[in-house]
C-alpha atoms as a PDB file:
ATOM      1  CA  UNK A   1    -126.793 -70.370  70.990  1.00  0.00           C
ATOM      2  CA  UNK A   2    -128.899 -71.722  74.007  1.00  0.00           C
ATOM      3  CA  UNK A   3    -128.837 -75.143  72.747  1.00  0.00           C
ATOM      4  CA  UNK A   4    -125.031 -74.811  71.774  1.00  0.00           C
ATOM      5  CA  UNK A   5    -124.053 -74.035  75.785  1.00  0.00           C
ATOM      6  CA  UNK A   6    -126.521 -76.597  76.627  1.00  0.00           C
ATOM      7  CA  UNK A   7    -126.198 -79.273  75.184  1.00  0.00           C
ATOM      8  CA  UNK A   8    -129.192 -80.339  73.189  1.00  0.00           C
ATOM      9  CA  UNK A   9    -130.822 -79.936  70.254  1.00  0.00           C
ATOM     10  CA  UNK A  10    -134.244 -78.812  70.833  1.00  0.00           C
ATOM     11  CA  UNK A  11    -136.240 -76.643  68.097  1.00  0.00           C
ATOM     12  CA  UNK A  12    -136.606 -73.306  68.347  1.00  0.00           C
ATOM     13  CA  UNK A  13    -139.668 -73.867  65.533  1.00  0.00           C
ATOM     14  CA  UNK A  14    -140.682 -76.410  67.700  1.00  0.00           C
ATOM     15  CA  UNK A  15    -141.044 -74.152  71.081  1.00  0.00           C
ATOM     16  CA  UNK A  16    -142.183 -71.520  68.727  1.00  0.00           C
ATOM     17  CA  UNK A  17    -145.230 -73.330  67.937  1.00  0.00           C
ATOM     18  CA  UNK A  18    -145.766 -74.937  71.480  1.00  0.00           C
ATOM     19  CA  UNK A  19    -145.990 -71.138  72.692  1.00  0.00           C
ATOM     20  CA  UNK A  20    -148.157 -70.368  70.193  1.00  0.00           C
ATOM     21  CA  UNK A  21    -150.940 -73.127  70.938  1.00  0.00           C
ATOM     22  CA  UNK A  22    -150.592 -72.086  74.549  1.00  0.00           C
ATOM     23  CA  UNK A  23    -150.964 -68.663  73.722  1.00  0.00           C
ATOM     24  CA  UNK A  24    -153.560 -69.516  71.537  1.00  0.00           C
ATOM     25  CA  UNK A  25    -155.719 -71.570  74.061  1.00  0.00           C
ATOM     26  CA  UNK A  26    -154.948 -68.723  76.365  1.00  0.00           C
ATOM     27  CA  UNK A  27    -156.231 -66.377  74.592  1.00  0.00           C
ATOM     28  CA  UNK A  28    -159.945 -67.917  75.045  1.00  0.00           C
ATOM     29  CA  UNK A  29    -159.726 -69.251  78.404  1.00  0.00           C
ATOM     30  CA  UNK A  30    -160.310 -65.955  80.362  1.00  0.00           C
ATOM     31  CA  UNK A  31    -163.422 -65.247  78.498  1.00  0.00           C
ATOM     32  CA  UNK A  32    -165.088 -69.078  78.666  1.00  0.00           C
ATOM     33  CA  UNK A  33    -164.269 -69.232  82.320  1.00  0.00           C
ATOM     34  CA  UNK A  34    -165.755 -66.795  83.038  1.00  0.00           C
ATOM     35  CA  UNK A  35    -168.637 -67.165  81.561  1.00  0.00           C
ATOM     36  CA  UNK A  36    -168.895 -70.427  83.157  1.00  0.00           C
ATOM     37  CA  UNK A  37    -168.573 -69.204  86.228  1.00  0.00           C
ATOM     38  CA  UNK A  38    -170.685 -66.634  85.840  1.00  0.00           C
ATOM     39  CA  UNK A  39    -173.408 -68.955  85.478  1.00  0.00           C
ATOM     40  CA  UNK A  40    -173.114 -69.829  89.373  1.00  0.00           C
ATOM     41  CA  UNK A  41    -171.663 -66.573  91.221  1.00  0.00           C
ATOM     42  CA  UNK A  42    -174.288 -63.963  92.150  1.00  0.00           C
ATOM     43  CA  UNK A  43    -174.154 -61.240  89.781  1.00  0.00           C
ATOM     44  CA  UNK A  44    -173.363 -58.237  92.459  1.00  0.00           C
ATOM     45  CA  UNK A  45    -172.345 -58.536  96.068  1.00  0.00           C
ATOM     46  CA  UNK A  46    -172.733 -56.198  99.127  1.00  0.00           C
ATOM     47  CA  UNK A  47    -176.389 -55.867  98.539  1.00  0.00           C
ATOM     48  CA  UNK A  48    -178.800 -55.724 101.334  1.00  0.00           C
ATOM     49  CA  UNK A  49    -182.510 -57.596 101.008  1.00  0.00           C
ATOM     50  CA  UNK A  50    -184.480 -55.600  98.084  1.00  0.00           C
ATOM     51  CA  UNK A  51    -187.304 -53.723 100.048  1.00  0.00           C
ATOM     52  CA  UNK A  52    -190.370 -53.617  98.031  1.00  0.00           C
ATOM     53  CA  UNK A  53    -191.551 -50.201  99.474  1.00  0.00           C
ATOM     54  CA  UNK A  54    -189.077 -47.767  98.622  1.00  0.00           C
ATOM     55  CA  UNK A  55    -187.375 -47.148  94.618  1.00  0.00           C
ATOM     56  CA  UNK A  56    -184.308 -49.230  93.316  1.00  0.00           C
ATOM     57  CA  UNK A  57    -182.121 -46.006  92.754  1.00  0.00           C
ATOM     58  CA  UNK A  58    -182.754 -45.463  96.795  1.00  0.00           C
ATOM     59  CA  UNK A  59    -181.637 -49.012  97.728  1.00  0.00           C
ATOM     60  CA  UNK A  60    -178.078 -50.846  98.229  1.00  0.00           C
ATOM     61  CA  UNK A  61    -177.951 -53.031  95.116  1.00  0.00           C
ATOM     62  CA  UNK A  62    -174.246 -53.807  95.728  1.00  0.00           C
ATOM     63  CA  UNK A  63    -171.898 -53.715  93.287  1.00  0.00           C
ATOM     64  CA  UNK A  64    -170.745 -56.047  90.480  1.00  0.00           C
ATOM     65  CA  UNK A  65    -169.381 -59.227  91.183  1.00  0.00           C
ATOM     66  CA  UNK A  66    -165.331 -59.040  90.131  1.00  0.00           C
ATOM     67  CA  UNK A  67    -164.718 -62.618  91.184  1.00  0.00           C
ATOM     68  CA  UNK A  68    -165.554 -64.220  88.009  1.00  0.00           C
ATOM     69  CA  UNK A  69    -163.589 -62.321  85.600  1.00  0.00           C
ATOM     70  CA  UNK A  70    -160.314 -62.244  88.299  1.00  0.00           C
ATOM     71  CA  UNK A  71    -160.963 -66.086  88.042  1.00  0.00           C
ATOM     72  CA  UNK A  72    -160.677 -66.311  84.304  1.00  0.00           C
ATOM     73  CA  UNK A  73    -157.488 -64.591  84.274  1.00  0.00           C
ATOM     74  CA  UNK A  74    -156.020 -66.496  86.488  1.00  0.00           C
ATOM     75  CA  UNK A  75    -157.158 -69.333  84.602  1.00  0.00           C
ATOM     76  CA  UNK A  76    -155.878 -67.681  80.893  1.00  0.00           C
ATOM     77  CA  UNK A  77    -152.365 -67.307  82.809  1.00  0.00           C
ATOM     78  CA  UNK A  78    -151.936 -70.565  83.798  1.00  0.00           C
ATOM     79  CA  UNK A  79    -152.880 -72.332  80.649  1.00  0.00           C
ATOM     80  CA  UNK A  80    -150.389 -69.625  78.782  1.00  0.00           C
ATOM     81  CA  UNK A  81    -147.607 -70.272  80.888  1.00  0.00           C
ATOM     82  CA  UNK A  82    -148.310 -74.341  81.832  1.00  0.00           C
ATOM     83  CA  UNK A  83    -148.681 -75.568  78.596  1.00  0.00           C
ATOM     84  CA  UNK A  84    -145.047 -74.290  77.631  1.00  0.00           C
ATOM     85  CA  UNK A  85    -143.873 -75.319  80.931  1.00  0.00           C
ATOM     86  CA  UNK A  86    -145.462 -78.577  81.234  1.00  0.00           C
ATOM     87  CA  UNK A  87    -143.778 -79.409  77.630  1.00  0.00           C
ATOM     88  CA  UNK A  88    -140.558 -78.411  78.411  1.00  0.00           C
ATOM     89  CA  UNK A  89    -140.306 -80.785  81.596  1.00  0.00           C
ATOM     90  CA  UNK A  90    -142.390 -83.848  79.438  1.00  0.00           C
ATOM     91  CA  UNK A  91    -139.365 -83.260  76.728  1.00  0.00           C
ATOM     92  CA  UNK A  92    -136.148 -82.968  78.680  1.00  0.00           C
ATOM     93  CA  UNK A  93    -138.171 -86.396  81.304  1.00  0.00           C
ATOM     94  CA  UNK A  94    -138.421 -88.226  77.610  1.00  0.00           C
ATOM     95  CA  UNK A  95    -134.860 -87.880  76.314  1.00  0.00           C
ATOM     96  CA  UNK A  96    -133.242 -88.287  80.149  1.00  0.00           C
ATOM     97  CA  UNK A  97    -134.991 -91.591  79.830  1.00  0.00           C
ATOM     98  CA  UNK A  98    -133.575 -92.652  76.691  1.00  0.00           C
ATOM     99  CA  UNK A  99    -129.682 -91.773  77.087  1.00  0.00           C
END
C-alpha cells in the first residue's frame, strides 16, 4: 500500500532484511563497546585515595562506573536505527539520480 500512494517500488523483503542486519549488528554492539571501553574508564568513580591503615569495608570505594555500558547503548541504538536509515536515503539519492 505504502509504495502504491508513493510512488515506487521498493521491497518490503528487501527492507525486511536491511532491518534485520541492522538489528542484527545491533544486537552485539552494546556488549563489544563496552567492553572496549571498559578497557580505558576506571572501573568505579567517587572513590577517595585508598588509606592503607584502616579496612576496605570502612573506606569510600565509590561506586561502579555506569558510563561504559550507557555508552554501548547508545552505540547499539544508533547502529539499529542508522543502518536502516542510512539505506533508505542511499536508495531513494540512487534512483533520484537516474530518472
Amino acid at each position: 500500500m505504502n509504495n502504491y500512494m508513493n510512488g515506487t517500488s521498493d521491497s518490503v523483503v528487501t527492507y525486511g532484511l536491511i532491518g534485520l542486519v541492522g538489528g542484527g549488528i545491533a544486537t552485539g554492539v552494546p556488549k563489544s563497546a563496552s567492553a572496549i571501553i571498559s578497557n580505558y574508564a576506571p572501573v568505579r568513580i567517587g572513590a577517595g585515595p585508598l588509606d592503607p591503615t584502616k579496612a576496605a569495608l570502612l573506606q569510600n570505594l565509590g561506586r561502579p562506573n555506569p558510563y561504559p555500558a550507557a555508552v554501548g547503548d547508545a552505540l547499539g541504538t544508533s547502529v539499529g536505527w542508522g543502518i536502516p536509515f542510512a539505506y533508505d536515503r542511499i536508495n531513494k539519492e540512487f534512483h533520484e539520480s537516474n530518472r
